[in-house]
C-alpha atoms as a PDB file:
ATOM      1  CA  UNK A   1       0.000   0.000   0.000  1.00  0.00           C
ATOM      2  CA  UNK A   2       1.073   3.247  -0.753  1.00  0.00           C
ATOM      3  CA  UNK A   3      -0.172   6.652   0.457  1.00  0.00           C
ATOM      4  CA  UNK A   4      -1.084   9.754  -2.025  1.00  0.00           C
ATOM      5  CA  UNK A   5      -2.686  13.362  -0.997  1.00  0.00           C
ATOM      6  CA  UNK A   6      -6.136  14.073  -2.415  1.00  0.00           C
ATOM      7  CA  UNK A   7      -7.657  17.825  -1.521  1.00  0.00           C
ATOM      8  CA  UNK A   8     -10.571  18.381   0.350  1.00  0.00           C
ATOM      9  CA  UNK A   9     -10.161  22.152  -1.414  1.00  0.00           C
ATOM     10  CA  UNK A  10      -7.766  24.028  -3.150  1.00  0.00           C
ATOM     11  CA  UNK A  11      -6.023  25.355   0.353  1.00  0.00           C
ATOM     12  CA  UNK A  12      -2.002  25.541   0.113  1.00  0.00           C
ATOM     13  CA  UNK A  13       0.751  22.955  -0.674  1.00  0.00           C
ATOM     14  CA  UNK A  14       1.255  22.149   2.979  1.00  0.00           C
ATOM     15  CA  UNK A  15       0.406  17.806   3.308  1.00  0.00           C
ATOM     16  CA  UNK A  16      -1.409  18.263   6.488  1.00  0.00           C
ATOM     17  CA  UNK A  17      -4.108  20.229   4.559  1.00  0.00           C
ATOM     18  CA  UNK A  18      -4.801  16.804   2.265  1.00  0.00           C
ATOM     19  CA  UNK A  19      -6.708  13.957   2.542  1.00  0.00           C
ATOM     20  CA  UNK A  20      -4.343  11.325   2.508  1.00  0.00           C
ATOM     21  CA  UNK A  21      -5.248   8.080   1.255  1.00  0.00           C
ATOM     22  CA  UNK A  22      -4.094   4.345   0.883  1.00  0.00           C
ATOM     23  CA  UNK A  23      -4.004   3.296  -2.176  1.00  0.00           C
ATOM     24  CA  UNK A  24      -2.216  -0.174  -4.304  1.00  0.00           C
ATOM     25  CA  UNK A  25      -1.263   1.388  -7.454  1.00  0.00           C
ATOM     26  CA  UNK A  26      -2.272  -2.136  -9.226  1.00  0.00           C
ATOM     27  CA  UNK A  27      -5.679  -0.784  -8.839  1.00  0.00           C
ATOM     28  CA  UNK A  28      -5.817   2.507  -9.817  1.00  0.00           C
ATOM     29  CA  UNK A  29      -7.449   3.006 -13.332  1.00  0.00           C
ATOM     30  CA  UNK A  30      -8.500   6.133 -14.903  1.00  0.00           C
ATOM     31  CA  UNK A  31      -6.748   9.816 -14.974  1.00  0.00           C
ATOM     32  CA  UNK A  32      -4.393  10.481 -11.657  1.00  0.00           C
ATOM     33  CA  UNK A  33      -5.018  13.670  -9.703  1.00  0.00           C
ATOM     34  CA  UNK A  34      -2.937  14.648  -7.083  1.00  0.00           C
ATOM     35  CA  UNK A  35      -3.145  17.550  -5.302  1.00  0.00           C
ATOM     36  CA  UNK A  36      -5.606  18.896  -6.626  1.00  0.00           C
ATOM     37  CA  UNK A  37      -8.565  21.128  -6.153  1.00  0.00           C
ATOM     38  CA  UNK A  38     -11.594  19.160  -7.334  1.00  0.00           C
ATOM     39  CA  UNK A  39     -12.810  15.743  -7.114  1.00  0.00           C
ATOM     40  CA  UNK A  40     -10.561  12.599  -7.985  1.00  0.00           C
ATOM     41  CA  UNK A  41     -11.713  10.983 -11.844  1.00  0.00           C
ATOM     42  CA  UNK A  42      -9.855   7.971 -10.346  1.00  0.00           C
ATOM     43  CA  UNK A  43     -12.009   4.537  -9.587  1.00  0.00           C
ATOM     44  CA  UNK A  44     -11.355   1.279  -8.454  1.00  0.00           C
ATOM     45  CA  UNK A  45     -11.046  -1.923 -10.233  1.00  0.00           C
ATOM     46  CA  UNK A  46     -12.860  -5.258  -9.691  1.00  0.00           C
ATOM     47  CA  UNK A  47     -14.487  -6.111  -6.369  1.00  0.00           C
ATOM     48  CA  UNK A  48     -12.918  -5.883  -3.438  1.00  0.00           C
ATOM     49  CA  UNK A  49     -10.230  -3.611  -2.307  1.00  0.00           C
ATOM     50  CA  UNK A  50      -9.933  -3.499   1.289  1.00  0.00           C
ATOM     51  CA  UNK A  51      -8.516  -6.407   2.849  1.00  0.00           C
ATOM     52  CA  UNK A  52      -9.039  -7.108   6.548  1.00  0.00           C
ATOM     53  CA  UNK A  53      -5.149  -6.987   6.968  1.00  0.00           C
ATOM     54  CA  UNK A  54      -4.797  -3.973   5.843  1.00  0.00           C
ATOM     55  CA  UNK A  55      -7.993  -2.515   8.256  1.00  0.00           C
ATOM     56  CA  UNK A  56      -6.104  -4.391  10.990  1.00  0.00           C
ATOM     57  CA  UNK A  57      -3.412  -2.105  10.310  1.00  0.00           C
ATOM     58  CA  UNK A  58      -5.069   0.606  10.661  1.00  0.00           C
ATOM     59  CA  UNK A  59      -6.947  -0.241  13.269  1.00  0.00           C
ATOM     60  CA  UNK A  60     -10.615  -0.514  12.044  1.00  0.00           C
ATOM     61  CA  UNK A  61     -12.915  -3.027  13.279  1.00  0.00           C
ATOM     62  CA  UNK A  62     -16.215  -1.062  12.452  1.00  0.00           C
ATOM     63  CA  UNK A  63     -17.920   0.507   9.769  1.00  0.00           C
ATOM     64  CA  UNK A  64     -20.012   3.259   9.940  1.00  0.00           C
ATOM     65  CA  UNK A  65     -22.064   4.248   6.629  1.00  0.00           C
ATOM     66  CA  UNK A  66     -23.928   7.762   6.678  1.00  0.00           C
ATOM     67  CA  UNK A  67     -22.887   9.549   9.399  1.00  0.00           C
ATOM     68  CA  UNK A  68     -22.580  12.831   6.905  1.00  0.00           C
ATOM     69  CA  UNK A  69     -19.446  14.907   7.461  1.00  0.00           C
ATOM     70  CA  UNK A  70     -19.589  15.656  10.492  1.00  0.00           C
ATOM     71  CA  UNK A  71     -20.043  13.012  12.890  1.00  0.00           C
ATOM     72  CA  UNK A  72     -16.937  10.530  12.024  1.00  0.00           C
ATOM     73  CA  UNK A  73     -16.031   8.313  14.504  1.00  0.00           C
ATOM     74  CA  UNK A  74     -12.210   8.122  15.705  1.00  0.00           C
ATOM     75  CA  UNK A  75     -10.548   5.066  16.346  1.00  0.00           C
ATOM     76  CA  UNK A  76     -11.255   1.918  15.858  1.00  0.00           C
ATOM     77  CA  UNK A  77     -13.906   2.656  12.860  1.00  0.00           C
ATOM     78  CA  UNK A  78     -13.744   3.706   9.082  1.00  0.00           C
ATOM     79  CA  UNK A  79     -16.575   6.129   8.112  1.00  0.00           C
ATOM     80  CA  UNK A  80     -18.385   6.007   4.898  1.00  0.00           C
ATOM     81  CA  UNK A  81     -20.753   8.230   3.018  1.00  0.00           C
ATOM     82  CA  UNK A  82     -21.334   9.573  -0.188  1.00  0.00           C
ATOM     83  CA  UNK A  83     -20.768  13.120   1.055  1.00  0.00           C
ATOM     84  CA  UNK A  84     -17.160  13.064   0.761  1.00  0.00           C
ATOM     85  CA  UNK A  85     -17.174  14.383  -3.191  1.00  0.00           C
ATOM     86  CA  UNK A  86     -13.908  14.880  -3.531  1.00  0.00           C
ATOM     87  CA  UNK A  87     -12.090  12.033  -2.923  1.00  0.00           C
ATOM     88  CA  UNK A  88     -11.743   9.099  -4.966  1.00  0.00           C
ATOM     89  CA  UNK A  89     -14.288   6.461  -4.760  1.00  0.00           C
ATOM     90  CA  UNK A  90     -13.483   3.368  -2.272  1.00  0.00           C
ATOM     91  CA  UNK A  91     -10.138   4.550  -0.926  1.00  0.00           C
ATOM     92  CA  UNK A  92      -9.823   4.669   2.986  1.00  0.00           C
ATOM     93  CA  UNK A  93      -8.398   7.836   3.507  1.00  0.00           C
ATOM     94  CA  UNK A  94      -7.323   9.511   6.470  1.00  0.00           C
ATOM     95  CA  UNK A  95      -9.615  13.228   6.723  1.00  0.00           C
ATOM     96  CA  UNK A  96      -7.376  16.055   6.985  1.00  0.00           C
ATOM     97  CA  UNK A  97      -9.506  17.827   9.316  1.00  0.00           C
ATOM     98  CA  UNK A  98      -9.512  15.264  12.049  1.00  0.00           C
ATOM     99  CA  UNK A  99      -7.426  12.414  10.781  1.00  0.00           C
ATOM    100  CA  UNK A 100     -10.120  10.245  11.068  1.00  0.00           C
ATOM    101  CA  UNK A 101     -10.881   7.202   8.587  1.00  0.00           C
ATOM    102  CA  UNK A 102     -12.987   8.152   5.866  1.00  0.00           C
ATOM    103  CA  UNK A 103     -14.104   6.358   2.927  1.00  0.00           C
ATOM    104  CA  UNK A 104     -16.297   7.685   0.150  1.00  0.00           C
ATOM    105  CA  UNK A 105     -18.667   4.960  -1.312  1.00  0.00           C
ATOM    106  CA  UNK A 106     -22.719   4.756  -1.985  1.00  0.00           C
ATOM    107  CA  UNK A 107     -24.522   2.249  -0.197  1.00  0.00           C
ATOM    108  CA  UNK A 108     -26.516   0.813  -2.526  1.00  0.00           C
ATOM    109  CA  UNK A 109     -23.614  -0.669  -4.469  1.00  0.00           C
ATOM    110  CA  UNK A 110     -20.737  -2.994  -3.654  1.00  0.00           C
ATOM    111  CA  UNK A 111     -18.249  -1.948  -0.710  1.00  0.00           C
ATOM    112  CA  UNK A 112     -14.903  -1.901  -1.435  1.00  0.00           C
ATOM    113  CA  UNK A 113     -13.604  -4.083   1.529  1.00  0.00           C
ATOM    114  CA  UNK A 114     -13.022  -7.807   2.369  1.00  0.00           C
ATOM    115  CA  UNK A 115     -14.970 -10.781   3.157  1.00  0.00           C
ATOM    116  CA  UNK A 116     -15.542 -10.149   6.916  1.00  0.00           C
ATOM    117  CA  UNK A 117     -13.899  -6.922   7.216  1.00  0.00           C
ATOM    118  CA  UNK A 118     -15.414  -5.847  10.485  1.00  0.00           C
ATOM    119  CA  UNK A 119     -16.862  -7.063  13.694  1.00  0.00           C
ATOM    120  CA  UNK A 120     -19.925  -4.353  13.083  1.00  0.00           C
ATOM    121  CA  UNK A 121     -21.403  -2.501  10.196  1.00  0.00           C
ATOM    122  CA  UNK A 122     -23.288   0.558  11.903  1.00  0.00           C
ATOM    123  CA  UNK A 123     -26.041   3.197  10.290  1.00  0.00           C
ATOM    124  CA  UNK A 124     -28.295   5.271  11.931  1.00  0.00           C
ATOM    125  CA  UNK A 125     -30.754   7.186   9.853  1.00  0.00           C
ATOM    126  CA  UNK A 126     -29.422   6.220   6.409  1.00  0.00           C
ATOM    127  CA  UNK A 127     -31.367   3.476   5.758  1.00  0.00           C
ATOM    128  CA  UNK A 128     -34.552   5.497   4.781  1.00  0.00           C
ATOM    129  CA  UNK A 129     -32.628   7.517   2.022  1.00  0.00           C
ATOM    130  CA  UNK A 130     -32.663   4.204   0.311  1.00  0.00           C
ATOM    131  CA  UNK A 131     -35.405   2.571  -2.244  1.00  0.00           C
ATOM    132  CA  UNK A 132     -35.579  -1.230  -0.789  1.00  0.00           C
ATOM    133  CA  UNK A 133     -33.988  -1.890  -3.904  1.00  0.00           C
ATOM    134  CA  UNK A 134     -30.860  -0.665  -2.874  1.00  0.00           C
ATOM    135  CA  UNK A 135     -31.824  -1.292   0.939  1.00  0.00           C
ATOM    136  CA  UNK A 136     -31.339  -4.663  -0.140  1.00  0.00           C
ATOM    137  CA  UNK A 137     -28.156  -4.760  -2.424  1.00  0.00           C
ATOM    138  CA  UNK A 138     -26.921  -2.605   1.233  1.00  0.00           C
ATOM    139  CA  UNK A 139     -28.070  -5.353   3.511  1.00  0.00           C
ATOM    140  CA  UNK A 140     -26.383  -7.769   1.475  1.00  0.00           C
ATOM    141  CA  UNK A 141     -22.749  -5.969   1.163  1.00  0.00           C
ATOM    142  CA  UNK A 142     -23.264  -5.257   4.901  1.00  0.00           C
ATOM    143  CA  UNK A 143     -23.510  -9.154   5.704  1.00  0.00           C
ATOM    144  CA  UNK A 144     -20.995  -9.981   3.752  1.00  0.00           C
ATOM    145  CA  UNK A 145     -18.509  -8.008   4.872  1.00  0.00           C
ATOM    146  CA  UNK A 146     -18.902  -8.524   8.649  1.00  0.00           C
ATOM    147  CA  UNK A 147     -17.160 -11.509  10.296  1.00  0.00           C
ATOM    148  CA  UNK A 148     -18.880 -14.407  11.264  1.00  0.00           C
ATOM    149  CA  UNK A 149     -20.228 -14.015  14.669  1.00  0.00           C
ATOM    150  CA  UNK A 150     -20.750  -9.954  13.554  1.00  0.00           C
ATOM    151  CA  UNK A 151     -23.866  -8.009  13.761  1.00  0.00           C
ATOM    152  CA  UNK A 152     -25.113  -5.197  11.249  1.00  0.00           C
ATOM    153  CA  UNK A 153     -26.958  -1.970  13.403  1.00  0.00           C
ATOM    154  CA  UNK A 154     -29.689  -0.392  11.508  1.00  0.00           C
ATOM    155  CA  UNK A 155     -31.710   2.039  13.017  1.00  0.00           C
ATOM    156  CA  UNK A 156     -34.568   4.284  10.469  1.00  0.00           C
ATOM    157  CA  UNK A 157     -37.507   6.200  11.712  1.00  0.00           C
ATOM    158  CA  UNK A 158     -40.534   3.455  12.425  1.00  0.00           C
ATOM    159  CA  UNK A 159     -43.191   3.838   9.524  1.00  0.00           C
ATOM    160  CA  UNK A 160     -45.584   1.712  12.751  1.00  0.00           C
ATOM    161  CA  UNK A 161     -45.131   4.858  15.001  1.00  0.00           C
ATOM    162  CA  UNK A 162     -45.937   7.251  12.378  1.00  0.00           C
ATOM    163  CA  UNK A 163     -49.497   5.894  11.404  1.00  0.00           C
ATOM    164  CA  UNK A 164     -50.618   5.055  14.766  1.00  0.00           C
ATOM    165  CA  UNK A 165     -49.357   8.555  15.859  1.00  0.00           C
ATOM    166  CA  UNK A 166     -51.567   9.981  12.984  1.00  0.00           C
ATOM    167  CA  UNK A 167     -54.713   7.501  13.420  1.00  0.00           C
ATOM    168  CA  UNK A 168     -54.385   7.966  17.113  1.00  0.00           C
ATOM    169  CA  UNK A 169     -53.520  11.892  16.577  1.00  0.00           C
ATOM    170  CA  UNK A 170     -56.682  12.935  18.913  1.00  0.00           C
ATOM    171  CA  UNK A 171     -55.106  11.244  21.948  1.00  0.00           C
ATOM    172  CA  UNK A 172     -51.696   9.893  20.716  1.00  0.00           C
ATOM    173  CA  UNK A 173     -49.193  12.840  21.444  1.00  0.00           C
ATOM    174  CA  UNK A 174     -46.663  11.935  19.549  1.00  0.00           C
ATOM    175  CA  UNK A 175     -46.523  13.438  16.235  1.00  0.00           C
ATOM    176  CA  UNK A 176     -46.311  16.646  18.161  1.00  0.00           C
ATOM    177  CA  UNK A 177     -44.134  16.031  20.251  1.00  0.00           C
ATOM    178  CA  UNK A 178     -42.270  14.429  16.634  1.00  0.00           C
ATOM    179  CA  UNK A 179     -43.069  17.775  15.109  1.00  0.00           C
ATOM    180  CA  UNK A 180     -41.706  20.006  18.540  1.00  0.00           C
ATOM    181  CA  UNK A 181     -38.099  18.072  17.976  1.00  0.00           C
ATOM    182  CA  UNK A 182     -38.027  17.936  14.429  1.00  0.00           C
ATOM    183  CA  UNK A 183     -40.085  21.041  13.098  1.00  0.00           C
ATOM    184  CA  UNK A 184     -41.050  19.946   9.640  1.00  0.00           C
ATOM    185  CA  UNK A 185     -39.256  21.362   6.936  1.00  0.00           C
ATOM    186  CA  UNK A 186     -41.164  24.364   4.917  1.00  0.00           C
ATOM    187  CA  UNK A 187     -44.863  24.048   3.418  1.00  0.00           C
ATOM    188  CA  UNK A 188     -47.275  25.781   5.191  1.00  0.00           C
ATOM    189  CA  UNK A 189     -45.870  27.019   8.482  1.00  0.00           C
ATOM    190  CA  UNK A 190     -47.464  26.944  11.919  1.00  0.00           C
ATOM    191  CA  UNK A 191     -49.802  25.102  13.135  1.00  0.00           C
ATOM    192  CA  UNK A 192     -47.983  21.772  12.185  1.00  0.00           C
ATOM    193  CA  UNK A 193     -51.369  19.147  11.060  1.00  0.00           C
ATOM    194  CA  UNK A 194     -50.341  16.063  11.641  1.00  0.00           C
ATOM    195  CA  UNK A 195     -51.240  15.408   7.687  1.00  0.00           C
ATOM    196  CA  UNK A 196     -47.759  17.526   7.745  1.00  0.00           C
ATOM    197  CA  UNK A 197     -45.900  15.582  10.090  1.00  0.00           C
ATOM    198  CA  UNK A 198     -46.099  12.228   7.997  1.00  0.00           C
ATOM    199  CA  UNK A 199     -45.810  13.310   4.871  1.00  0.00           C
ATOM    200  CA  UNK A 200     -42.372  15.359   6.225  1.00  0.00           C
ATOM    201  CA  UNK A 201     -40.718  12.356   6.738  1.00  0.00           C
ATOM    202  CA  UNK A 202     -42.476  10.450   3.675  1.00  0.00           C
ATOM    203  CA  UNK A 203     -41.127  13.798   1.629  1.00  0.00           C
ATOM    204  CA  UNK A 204     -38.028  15.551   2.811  1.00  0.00           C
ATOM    205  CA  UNK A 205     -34.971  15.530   3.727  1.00  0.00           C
ATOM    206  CA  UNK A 206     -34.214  13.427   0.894  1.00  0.00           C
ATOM    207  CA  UNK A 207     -36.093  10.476   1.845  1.00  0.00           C
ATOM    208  CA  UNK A 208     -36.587   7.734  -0.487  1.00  0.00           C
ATOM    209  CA  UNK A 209     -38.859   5.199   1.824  1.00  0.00           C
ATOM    210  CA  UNK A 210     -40.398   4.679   5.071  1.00  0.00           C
ATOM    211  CA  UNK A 211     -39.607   0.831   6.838  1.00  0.00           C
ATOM    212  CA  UNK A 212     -41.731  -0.346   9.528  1.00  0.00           C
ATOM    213  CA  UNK A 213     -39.575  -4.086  11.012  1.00  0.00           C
ATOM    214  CA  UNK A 214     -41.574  -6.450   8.437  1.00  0.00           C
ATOM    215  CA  UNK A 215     -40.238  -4.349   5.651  1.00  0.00           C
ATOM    216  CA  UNK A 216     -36.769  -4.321   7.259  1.00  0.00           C
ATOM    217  CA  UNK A 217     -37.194  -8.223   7.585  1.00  0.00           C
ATOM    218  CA  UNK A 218     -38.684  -8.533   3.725  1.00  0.00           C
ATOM    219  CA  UNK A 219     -35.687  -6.269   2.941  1.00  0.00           C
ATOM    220  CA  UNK A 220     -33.208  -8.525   4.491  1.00  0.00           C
ATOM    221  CA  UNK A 221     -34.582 -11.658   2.964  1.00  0.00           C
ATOM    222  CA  UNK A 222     -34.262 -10.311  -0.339  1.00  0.00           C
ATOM    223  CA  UNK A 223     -30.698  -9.998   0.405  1.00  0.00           C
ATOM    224  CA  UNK A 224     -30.547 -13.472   0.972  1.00  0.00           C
ATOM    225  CA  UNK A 225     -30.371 -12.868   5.258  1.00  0.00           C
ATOM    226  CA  UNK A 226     -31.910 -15.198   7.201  1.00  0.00           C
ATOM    227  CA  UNK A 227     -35.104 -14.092   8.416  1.00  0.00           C
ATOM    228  CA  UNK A 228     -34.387 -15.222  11.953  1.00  0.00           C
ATOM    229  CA  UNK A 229     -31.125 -13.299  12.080  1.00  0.00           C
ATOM    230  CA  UNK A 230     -32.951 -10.191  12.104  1.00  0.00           C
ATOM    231  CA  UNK A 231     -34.073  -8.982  15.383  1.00  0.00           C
ATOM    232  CA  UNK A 232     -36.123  -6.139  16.496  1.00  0.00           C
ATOM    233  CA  UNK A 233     -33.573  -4.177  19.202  1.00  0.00           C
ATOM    234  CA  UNK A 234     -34.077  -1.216  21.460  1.00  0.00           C
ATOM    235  CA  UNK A 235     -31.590   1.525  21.755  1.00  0.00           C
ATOM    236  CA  UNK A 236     -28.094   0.573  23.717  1.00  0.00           C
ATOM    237  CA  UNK A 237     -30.245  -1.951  25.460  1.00  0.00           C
ATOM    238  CA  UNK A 238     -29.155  -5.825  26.752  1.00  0.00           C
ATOM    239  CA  UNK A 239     -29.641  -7.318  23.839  1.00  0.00           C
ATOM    240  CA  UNK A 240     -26.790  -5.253  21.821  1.00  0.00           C
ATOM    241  CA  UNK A 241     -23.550  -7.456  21.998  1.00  0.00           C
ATOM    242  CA  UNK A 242     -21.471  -6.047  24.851  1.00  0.00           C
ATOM    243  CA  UNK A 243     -18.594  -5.511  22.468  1.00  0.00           C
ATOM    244  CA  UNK A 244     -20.835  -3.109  20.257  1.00  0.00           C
ATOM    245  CA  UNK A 245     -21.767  -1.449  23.397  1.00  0.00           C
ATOM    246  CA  UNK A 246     -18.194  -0.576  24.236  1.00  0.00           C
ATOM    247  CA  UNK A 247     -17.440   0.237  20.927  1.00  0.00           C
ATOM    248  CA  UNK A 248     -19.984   2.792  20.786  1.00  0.00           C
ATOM    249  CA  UNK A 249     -19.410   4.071  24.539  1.00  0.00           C
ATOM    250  CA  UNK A 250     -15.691   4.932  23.625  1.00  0.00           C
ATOM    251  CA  UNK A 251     -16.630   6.351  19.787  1.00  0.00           C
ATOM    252  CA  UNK A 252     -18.892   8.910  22.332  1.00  0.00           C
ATOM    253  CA  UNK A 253     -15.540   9.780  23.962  1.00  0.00           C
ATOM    254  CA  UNK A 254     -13.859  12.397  22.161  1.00  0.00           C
ATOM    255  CA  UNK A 255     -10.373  10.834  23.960  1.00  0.00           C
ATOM    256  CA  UNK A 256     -10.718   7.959  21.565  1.00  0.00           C
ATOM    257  CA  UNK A 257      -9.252  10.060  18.985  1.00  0.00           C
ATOM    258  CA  UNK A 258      -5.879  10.225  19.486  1.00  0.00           C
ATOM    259  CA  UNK A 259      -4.746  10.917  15.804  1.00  0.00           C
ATOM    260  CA  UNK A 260      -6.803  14.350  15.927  1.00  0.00           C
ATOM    261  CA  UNK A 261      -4.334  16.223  18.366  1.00  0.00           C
ATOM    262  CA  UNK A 262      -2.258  17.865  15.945  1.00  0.00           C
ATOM    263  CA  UNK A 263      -5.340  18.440  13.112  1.00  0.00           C
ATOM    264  CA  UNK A 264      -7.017  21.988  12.703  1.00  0.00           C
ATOM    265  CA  UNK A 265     -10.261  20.683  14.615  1.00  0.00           C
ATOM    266  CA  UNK A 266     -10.254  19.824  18.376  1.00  0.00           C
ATOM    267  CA  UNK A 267     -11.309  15.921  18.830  1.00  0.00           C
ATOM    268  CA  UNK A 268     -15.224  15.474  18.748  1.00  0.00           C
ATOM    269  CA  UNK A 269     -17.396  12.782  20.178  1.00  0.00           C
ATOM    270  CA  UNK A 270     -18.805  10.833  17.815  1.00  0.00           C
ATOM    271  CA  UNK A 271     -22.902  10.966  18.418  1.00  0.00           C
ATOM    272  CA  UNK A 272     -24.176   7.507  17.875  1.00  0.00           C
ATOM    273  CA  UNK A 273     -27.730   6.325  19.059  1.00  0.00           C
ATOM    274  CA  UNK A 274     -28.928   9.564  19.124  1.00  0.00           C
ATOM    275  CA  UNK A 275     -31.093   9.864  22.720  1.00  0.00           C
ATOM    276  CA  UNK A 276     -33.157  12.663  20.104  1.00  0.00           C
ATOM    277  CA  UNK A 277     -34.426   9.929  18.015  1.00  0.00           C
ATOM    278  CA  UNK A 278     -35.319   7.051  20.051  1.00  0.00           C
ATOM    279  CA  UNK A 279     -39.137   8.388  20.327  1.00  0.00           C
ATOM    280  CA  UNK A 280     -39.205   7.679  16.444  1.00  0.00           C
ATOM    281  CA  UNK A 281     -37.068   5.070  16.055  1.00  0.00           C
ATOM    282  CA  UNK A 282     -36.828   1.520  14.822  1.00  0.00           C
ATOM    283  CA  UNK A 283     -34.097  -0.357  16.018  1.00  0.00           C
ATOM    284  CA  UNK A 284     -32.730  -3.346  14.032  1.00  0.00           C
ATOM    285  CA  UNK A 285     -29.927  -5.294  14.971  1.00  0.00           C
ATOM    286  CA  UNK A 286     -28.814  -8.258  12.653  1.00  0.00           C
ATOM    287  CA  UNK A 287     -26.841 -11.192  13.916  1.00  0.00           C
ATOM    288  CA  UNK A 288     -24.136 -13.182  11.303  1.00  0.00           C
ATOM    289  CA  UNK A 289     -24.398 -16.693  12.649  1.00  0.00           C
ATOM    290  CA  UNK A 290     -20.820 -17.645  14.323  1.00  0.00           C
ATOM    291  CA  UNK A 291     -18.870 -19.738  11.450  1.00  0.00           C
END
């Protein structure tokens, strides 16, 4: 593996103000940019790129997929999401902001890593920006490339809550409570109906499609999952495995991070399980029989 600088914006010919990736030069195709000012044209070749020796190296025993630019987790995870524009597609790279592990890549197609990469694929609110289509070609990459014995996190607002909030909205409080959180984006203004409330998270923020847990579990099966390794989950509750617990106790510890010292932002917690959304969540948690 060798390393090459790719900019996050045109800033200076100082390295420390690059993204700095690992790359095997075998499997670089297309034009090279380096150093530049605008998104890589590079792309990888054939179908996996990542191998788990080379995540052991750096550390990375989790995968994270959509937590948008700003919450990346520090050690011990790789964070992936199609936000990060300019950098070449499927390279781990290491963010010049906070020198944490990045990885640009869209969910709904292959990732570029291993057979059994990681001990825990992990996304929170990313799921419903995905057509079950692509939910399921997800699902399937995600099970794949967690170890046997690994468990994929899902967690995606709760179609269920929704409708019973609005059939129920005479006595059911929570669509506005929903709404007093999360005020719904545009349209008509105050008061929020509750007509508005659903059809906000039906209609923005770029969602694609609602899941309630039987279209999670028809989702999964599609992807060729076992039905019974999906499980319905609660958040941080017993039935996480304690090693995902700790995992996500110490990403919440901005300590963890002890690459970020010297970058131009001061170490952040990572926020996972968001306390915010666990009155609209649906928690998922998928178990990868032991081999």
């Amino acid at each position: 593996m060798s390393e090459r600088h790719y900019a996050c914006r045109k800033l200076g010919d100082a390295a420390s103000q690059y993204n700095t990736c690992r790359v095997r030069a075998s499997e670089v195709v297309g034009s090279e940019r380096t150093l530049g000012d605008g998104s890589s044209a590079q792309s990888r070749a054939n179908g996996t790129f990542m191998s788990r020796a080379e995540l052991a190296e750096l550390g990375a025993r989790y995968l994270q997929v959509g937590g948008d630019w700003w919450n990346k987790c520090g050690d011990g995870w790789v964070n992936g999401d199609s936000i990060f524009t300019r950098l070449p597609i499927g390279f781990v790279c290491e963010d010049w902001r906070t020198g944490r592990h990045i990885v640009r890549l869209d969910a709904g197609k292959p990732l570029p890593f291993e057979d059994g990469a990681f001990d825990a694929v992990y996304t929170e609110h990313m799921f419903e920006h995905m057509l079950p289509q692509a939910g399921a070609t997800f699902l399937r990459e995600a099970y794949r490339v967690v170890r046997p014995g690994g468990v994929i996190r899902v967690t995606t607002p709760d179609l269920e809550k929704y409708l019973n909030g609005y059939v129920n909205r005479r006595t059911d409080p929570f669509l506005k409570d929903h709404a007093d959180r999360w005020p719904p984006m545009g349209k008509l203004g105050l008061p929020h109906t509750a007509a508005t409330v659903v059809n906000n998270i039906f209609r923005n923020y770029e969602h694609r499609w609602i899941y309630d847990f039987e279209e999670v579990v028809r989702t999964a099966h599609v992807a060729g999952i076992p039905v019974d390794a999906v499980h319905r989950s609660s958040r941080l509750g017993a039935d996480l495995p304690p090693e995902l617990l700790r995992a996500i106790r110490a990403a919440e510890t901005p300590s963890t991070a002890k690459h970020q010292a010297s970058r131009s932002e001061n170490p952040t917690r990572c926020w996972l399980e968001q306390d915010i959304r666990e009155q609209e969540s649906l928690y998922v948690l998928i178990r990868k029989p032991a081999a």
